[in-house]
N, C-alpha and C. Protein backbone atom coordinates (compact mmCIF):
# COMPACT_ATOMS: atom_id res chain seq x y z
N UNK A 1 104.84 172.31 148.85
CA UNK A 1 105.93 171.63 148.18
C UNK A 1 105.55 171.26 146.74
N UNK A 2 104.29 170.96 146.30
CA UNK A 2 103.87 170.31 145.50
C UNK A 2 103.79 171.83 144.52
N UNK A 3 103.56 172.72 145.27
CA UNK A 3 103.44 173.69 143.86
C UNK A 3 104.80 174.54 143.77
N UNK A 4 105.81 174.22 144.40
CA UNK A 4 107.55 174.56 143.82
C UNK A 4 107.78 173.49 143.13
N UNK A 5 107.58 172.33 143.06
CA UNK A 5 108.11 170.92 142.13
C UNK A 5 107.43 171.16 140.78
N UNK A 6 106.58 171.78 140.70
CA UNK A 6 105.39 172.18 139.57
C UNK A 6 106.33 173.08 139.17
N UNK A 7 106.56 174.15 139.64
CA UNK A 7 106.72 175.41 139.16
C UNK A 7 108.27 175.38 138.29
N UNK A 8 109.04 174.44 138.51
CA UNK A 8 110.29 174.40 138.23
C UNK A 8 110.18 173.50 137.12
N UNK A 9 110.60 174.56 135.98
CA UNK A 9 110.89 174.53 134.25
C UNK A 9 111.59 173.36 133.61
N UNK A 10 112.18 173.15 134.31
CA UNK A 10 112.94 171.39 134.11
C UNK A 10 112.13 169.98 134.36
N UNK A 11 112.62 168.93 133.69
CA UNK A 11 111.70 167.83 134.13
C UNK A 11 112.27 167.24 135.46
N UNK A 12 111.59 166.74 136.21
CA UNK A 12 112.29 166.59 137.61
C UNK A 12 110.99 165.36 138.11
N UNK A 13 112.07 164.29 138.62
CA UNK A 13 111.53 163.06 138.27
C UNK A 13 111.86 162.59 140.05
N UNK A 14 111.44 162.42 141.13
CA UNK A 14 111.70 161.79 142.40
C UNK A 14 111.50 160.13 142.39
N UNK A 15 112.73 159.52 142.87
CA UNK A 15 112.37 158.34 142.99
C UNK A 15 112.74 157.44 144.36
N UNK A 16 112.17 156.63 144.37
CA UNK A 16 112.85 155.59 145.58
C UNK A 16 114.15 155.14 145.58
N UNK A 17 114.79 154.71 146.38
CA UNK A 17 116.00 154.22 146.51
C UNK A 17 116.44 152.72 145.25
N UNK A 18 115.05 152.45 144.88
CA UNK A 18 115.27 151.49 144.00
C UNK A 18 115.01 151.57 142.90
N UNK A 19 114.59 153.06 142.52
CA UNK A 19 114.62 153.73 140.99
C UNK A 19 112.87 154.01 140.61
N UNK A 20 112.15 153.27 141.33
CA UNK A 20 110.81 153.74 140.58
C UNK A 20 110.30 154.83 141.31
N UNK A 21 109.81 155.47 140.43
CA UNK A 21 109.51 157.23 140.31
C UNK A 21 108.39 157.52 140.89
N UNK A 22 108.34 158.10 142.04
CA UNK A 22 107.25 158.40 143.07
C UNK A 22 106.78 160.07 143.27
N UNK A 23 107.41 161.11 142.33
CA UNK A 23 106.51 161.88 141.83
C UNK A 23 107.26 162.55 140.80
N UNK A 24 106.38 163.19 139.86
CA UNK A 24 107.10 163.95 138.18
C UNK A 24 106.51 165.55 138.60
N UNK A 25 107.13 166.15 138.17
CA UNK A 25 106.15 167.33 137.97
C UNK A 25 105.90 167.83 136.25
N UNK A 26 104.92 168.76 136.35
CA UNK A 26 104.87 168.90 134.97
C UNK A 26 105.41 169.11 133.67
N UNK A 27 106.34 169.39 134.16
CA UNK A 27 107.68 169.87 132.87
C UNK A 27 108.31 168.51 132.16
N UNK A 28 108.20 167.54 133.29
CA UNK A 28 108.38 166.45 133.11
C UNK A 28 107.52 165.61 131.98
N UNK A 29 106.05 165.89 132.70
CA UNK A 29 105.27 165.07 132.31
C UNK A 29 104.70 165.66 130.54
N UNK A 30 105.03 166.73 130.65
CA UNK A 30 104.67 167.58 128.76
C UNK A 30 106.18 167.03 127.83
N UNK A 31 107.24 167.05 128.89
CA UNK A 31 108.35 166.76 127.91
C UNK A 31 108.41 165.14 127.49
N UNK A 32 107.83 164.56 127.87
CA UNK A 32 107.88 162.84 127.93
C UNK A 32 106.23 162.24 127.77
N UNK A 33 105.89 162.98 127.56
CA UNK A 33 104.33 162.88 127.05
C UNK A 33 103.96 161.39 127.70
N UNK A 34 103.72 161.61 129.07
CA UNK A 34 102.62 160.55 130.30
C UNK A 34 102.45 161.61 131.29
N UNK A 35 101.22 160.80 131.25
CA UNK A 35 100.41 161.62 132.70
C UNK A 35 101.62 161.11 134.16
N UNK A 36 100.76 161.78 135.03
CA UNK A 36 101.26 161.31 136.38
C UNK A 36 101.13 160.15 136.77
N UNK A 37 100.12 159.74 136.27
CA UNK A 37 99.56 158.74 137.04
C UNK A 37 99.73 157.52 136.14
N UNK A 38 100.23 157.83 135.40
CA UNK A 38 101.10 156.74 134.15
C UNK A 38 102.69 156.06 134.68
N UNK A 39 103.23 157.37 135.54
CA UNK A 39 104.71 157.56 135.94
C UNK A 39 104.86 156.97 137.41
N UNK A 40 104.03 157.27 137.74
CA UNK A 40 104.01 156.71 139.33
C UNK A 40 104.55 155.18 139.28
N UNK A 41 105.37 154.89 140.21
CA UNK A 41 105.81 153.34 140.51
C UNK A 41 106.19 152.63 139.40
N UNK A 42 106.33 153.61 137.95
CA UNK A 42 106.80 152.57 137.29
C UNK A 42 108.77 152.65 137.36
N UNK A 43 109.66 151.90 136.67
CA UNK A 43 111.12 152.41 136.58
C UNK A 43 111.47 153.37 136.24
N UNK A 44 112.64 154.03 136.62
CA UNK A 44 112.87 154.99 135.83
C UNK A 44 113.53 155.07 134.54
N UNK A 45 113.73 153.54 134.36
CA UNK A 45 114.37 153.23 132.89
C UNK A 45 113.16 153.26 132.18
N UNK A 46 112.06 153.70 132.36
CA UNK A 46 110.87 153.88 131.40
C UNK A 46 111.58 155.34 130.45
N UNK A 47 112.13 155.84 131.17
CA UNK A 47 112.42 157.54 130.87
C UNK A 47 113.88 157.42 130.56
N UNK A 48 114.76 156.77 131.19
CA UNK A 48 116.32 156.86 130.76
C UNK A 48 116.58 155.62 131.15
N UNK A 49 117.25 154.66 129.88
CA UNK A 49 117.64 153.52 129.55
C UNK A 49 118.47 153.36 130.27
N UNK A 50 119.41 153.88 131.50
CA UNK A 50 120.87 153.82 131.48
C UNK A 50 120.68 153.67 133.18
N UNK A 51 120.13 152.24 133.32
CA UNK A 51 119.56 152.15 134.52
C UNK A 51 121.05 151.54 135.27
N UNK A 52 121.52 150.86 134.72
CA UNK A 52 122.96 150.82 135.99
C UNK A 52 123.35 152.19 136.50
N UNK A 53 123.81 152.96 135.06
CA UNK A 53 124.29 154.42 136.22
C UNK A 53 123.50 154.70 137.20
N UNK A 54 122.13 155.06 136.82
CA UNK A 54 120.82 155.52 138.11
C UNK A 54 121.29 154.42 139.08
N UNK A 55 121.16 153.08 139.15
CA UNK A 55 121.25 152.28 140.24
C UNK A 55 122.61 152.93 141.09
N UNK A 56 123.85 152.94 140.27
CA UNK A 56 124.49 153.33 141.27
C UNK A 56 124.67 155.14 141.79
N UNK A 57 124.05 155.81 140.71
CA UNK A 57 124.01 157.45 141.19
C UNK A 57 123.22 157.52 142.64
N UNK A 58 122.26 156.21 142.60
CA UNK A 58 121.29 156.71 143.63
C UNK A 58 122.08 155.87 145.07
N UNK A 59 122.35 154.86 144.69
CA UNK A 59 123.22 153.89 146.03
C UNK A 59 124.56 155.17 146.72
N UNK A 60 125.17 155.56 145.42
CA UNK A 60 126.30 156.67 146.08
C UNK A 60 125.47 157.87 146.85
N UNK A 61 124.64 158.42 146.41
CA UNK A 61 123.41 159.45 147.07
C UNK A 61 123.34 158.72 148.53
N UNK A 62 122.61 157.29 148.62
CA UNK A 62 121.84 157.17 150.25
C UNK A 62 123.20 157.01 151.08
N UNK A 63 124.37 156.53 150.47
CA UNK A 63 125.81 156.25 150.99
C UNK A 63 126.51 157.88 151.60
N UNK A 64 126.18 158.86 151.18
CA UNK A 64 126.31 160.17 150.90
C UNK A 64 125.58 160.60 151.95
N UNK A 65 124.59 160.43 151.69
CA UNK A 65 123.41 161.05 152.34
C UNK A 65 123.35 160.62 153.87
N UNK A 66 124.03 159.37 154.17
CA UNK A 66 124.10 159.37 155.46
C UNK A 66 125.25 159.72 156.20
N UNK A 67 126.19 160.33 155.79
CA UNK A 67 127.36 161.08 155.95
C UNK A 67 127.71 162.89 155.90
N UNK A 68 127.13 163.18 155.10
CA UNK A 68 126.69 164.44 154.72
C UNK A 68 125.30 165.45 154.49
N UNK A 69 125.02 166.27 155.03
CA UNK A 69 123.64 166.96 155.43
C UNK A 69 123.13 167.90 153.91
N UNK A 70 122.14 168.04 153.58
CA UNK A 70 121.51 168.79 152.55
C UNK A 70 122.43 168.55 151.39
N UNK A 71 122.31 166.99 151.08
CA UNK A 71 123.03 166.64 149.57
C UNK A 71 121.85 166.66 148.83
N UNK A 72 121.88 166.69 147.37
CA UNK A 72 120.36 166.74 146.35
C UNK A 72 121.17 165.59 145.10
N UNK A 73 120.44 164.69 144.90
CA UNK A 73 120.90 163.65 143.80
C UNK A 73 120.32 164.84 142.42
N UNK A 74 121.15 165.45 141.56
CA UNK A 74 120.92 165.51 140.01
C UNK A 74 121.32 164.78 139.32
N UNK A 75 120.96 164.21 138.06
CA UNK A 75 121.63 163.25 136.98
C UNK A 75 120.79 164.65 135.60
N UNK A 76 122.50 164.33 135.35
CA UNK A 76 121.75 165.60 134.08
C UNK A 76 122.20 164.37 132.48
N UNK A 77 121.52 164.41 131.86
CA UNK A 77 122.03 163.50 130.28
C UNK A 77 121.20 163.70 129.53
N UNK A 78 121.33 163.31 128.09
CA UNK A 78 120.43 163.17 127.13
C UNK A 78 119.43 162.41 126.72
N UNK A 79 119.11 163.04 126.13
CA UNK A 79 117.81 161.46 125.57
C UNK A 79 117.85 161.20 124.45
N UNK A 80 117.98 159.87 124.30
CA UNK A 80 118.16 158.65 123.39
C UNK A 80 116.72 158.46 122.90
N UNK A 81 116.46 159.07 121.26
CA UNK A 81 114.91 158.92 120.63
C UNK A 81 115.15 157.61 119.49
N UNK A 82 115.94 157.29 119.46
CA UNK A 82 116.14 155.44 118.66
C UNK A 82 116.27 155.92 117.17
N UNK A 83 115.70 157.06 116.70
CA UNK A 83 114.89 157.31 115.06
C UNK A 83 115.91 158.43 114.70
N UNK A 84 116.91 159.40 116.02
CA UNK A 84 117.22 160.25 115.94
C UNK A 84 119.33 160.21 114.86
């Protein structure tokens, strides 16, 4: 598993039901410049500010998820560089 989450070109960020990020893979971790082990357990508003939507993208997901079989939470958006 660990070397398809690697292998996939996008940044791709797994988290808990309460938003902190319990694994990155590398695409992730070159595009947002932290290690893994930087990313682990911290929020995911470390990476995208727009932590109400995540709170509720992910609440509609486990709400989902116990109703419906092989759902996948994506959140696709931009990133906000402050300077930009």
């Amino acid at each position: 598993m660990a070397q398809v989450i690697n292998a996939i070109t996008d940044a791709l960020f797994i988290t808990s039901n309460l938003g902190k990020i319990k694994k990155v893979n590398l695409a992730a971790q070159q595009l947002f410049g932290f290690s893994e082990e930087e990313l682990i357990n911290q929020p995911i508003s470390l990476i995208i500010d727009e932590e109400q939507v995540l709170r509720r993208a992910i609440h509609q997901y486990h709400y989902f998820q116990k109703n419906i079989q092989n759902l996948e939470l994506v959140c696709i958006g931009s990133i906000s560089r402050g300077n930009e």
